[in-house]
Every structure is written in C-alpha cells, then in structure tokens.
N, C-alpha and C. Protein backbone atom coordinates (compact mmCIF):
# COMPACT_ATOMS: atom_id res chain seq x y z
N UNK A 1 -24.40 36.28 91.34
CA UNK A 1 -23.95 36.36 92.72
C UNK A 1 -23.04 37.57 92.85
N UNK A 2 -23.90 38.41 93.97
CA UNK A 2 -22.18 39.41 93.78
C UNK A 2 -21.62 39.29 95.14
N UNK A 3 -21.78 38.26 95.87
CA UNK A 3 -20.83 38.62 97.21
C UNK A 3 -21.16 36.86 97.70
N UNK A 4 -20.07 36.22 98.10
CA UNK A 4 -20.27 34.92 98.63
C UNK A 4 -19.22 34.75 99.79
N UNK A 5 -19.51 34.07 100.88
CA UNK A 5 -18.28 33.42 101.72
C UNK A 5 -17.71 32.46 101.21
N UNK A 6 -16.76 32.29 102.06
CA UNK A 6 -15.84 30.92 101.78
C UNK A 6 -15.39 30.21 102.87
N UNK A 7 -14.97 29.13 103.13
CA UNK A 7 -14.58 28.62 104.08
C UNK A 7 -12.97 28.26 103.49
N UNK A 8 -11.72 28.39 104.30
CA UNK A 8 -10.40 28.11 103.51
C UNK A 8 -9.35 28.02 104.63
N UNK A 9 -8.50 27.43 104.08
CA UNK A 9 -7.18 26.99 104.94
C UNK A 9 -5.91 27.26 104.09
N UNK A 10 -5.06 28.21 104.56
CA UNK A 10 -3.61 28.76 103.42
C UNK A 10 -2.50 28.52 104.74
N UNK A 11 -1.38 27.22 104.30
CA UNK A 11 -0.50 26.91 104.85
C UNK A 11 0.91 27.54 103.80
N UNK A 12 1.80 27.38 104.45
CA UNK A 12 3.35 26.96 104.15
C UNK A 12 3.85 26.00 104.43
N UNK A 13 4.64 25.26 103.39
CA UNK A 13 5.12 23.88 103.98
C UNK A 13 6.80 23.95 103.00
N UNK A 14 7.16 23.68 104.06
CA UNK A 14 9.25 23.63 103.88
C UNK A 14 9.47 22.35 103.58
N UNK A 15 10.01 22.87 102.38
CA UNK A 15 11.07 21.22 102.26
C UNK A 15 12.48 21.68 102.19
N UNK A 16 13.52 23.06 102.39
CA UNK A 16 15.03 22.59 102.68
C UNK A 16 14.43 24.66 102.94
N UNK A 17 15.58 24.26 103.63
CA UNK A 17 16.20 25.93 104.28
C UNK A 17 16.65 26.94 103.13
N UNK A 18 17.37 26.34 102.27
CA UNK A 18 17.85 26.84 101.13
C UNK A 18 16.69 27.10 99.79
N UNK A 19 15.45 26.47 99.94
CA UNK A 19 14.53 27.00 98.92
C UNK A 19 13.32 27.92 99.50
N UNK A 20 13.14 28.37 98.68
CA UNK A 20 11.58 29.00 99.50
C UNK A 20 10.06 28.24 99.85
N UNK A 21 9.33 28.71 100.70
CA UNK A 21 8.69 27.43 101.11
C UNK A 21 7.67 27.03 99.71
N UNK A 22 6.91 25.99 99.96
CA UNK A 22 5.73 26.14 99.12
C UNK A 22 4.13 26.45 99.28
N UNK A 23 3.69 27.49 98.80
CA UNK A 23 2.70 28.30 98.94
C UNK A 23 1.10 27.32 98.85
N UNK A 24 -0.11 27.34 99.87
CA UNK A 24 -0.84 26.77 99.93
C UNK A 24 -1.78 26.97 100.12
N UNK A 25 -3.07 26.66 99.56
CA UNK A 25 -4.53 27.58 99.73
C UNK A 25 -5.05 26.02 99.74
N UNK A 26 -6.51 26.19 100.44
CA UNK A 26 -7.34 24.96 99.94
C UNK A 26 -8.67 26.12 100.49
N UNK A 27 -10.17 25.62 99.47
CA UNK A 27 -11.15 26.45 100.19
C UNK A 27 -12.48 25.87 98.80
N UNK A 28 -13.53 26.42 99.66
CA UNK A 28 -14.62 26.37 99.26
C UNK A 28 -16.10 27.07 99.24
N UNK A 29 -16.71 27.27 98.07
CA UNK A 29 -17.80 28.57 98.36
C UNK A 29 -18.88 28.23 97.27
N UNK A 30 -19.83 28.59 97.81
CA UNK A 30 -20.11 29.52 98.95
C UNK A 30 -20.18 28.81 100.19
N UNK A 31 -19.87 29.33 101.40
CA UNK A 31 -20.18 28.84 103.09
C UNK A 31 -20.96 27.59 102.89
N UNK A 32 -22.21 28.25 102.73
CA UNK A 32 -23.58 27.66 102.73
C UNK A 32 -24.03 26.61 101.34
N UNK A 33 -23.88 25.72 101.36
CA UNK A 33 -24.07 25.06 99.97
C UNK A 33 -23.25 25.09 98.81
N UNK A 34 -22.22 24.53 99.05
CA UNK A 34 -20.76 25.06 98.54
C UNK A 34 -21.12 24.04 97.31
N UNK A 35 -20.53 25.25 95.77
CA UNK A 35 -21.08 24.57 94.52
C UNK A 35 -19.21 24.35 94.06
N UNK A 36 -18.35 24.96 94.44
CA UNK A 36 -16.86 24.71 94.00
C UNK A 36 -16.02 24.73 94.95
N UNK A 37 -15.23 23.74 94.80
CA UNK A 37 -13.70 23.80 95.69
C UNK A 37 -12.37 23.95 94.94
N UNK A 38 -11.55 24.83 95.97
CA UNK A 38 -10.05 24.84 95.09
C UNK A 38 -9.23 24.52 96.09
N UNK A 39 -8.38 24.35 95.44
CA UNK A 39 -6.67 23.79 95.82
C UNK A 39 -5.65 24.30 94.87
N UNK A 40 -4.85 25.15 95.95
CA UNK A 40 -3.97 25.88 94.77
C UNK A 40 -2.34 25.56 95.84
N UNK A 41 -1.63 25.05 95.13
CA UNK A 41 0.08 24.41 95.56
C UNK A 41 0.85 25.63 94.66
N UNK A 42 1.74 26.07 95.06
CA UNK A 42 2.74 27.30 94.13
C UNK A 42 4.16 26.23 94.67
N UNK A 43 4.85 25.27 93.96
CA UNK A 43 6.07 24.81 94.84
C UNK A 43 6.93 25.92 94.38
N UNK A 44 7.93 26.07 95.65
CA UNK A 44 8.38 27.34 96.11
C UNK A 44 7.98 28.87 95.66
N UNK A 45 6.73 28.89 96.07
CA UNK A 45 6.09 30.10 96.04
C UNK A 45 6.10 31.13 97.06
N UNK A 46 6.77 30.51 97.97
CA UNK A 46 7.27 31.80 99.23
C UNK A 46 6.15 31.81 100.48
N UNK A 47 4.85 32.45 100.20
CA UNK A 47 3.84 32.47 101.32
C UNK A 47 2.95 32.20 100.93
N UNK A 48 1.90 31.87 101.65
CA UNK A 48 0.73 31.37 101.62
C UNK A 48 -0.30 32.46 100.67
N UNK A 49 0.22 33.23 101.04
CA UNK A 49 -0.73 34.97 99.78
C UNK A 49 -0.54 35.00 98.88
N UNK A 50 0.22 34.00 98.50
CA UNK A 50 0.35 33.89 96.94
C UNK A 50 -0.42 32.96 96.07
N UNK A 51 -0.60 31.90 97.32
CA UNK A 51 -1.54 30.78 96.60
C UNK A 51 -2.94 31.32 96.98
N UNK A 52 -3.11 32.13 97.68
CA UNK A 52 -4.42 32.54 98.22
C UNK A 52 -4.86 33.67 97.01
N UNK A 53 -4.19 34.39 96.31
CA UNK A 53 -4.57 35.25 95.53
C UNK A 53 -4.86 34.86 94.09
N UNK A 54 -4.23 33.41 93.88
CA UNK A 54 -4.50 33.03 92.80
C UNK A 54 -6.00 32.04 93.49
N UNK A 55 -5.85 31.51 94.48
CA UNK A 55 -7.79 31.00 94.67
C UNK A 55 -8.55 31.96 94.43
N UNK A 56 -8.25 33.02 95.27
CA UNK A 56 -9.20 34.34 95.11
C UNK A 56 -9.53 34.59 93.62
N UNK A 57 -8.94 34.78 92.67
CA UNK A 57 -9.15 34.84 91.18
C UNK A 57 -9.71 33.69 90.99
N UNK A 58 -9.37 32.38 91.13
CA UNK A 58 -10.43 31.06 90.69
C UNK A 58 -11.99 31.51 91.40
N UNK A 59 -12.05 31.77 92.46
CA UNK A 59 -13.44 32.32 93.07
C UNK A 59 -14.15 33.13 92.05
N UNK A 60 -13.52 33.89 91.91
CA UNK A 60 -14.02 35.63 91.32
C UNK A 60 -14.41 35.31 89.62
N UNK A 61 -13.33 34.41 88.71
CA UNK A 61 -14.00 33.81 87.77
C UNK A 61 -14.85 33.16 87.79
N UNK A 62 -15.31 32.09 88.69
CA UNK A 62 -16.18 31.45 88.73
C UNK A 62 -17.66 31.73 89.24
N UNK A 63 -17.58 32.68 90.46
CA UNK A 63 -18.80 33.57 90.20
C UNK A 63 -18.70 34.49 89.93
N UNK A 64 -18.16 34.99 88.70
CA UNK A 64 -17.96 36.34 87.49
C UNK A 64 -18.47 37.67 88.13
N UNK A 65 -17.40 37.60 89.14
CA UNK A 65 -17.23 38.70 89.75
C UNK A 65 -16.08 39.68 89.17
N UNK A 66 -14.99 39.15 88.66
CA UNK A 66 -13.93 39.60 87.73
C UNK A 66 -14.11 38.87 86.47
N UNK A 67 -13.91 39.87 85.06
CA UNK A 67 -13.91 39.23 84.13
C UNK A 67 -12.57 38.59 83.64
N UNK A 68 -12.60 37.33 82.87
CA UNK A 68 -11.33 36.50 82.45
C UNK A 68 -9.81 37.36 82.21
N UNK A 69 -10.54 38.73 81.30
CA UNK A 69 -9.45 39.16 81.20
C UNK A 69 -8.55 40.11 81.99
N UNK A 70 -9.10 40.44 83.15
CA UNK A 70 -9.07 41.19 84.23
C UNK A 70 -7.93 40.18 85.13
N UNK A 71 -8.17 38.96 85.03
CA UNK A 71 -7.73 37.73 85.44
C UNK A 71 -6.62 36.96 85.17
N UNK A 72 -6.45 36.72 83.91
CA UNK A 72 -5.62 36.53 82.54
C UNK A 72 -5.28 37.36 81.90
N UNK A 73 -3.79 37.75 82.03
CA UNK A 73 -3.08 39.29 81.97
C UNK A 73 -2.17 38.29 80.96
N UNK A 74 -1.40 37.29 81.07
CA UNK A 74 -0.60 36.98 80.15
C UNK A 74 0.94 37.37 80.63
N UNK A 75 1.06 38.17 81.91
CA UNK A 75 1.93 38.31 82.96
C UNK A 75 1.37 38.11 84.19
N UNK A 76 2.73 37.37 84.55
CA UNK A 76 3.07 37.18 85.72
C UNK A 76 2.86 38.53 86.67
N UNK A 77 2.04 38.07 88.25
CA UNK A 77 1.77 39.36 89.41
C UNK A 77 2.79 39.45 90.40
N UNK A 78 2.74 40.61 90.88
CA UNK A 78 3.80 40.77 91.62
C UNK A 78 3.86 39.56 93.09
N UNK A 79 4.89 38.77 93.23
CA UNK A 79 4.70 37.90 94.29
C UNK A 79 5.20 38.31 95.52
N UNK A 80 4.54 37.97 96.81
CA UNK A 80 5.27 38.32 97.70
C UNK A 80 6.23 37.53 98.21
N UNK A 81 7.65 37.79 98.18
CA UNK A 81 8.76 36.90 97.85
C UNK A 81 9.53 36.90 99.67
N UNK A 82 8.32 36.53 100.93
CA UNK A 82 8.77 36.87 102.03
C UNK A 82 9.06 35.53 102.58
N UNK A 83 9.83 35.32 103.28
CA UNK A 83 9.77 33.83 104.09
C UNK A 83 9.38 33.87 105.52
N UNK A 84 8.52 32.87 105.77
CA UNK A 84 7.98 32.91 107.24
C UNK A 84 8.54 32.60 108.73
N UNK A 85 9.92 31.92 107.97
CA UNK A 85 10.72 31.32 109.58
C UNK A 85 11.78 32.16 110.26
C-alpha cells in the first residue's frame, strides 16, 4: 500500500489548570474497509499533535510506509509543548 485514508478524531481533555492537558488521537484505516484502529492517550501531553503524530507513525508502520527504524529512534521527538485555553 503506498497511500491510504483514514478516518480520525484528536481531542484535548483538561484535568487541572496547573497541568498540561492530555493529548488525544483515535482513528482508523484505511477509509474504505478499515483493517486497523488506534488510540493513542499522551497524559499531559499538551496538544492533540502530539498524540496524532505518534498514530501517524502506528499507521506508517503498519502499512510500511516508514521503516521501524525510521520510527524507533530510541529518543524522544520534539513535542509541541503549546496549551489550547
């Protein structure tokens, strides 16, 4: 496969003023006859692009569009450390 849709939903959800929110992806692909679903939670992960970039990599491994190690760095990516309210 080299190109698939997805169907997906990336929230933020607050639990205190004083932490950062927690980051939220949910989704599934392909569109059309969807063979995998993810769900990715970051608690206090800041924005929703954070959990969305780590689905995006569960996607991309799974139809080996990126290879593992391209994927699996063994460091931590730069996060976007923004708050939404």
């Amino acid at each position: 496969m080299t190109n698939y849709e997805i169907a997906a939903s990336q929230q933020n959800a607050q639990e205190a003023k004083n932490r950062p929110d927690h980051a939220l992806f949910i989704g599934y692909a392909p569109l059309e006859q969807p063979r995998i679903a993810v769900a990715v939670r970051i608690a206090n992960g800041y924005g929703s692009s954070n959990a969305t970039a780590v689905g995006r990599s569960i996607f991309n491994y799974y139809f080996v569009l990126e290879s593992q190690e391209n994927i699996v760095t063994g460091e931590a990516s730069q996060a976007d450390n923004t708050r939404t309210d």
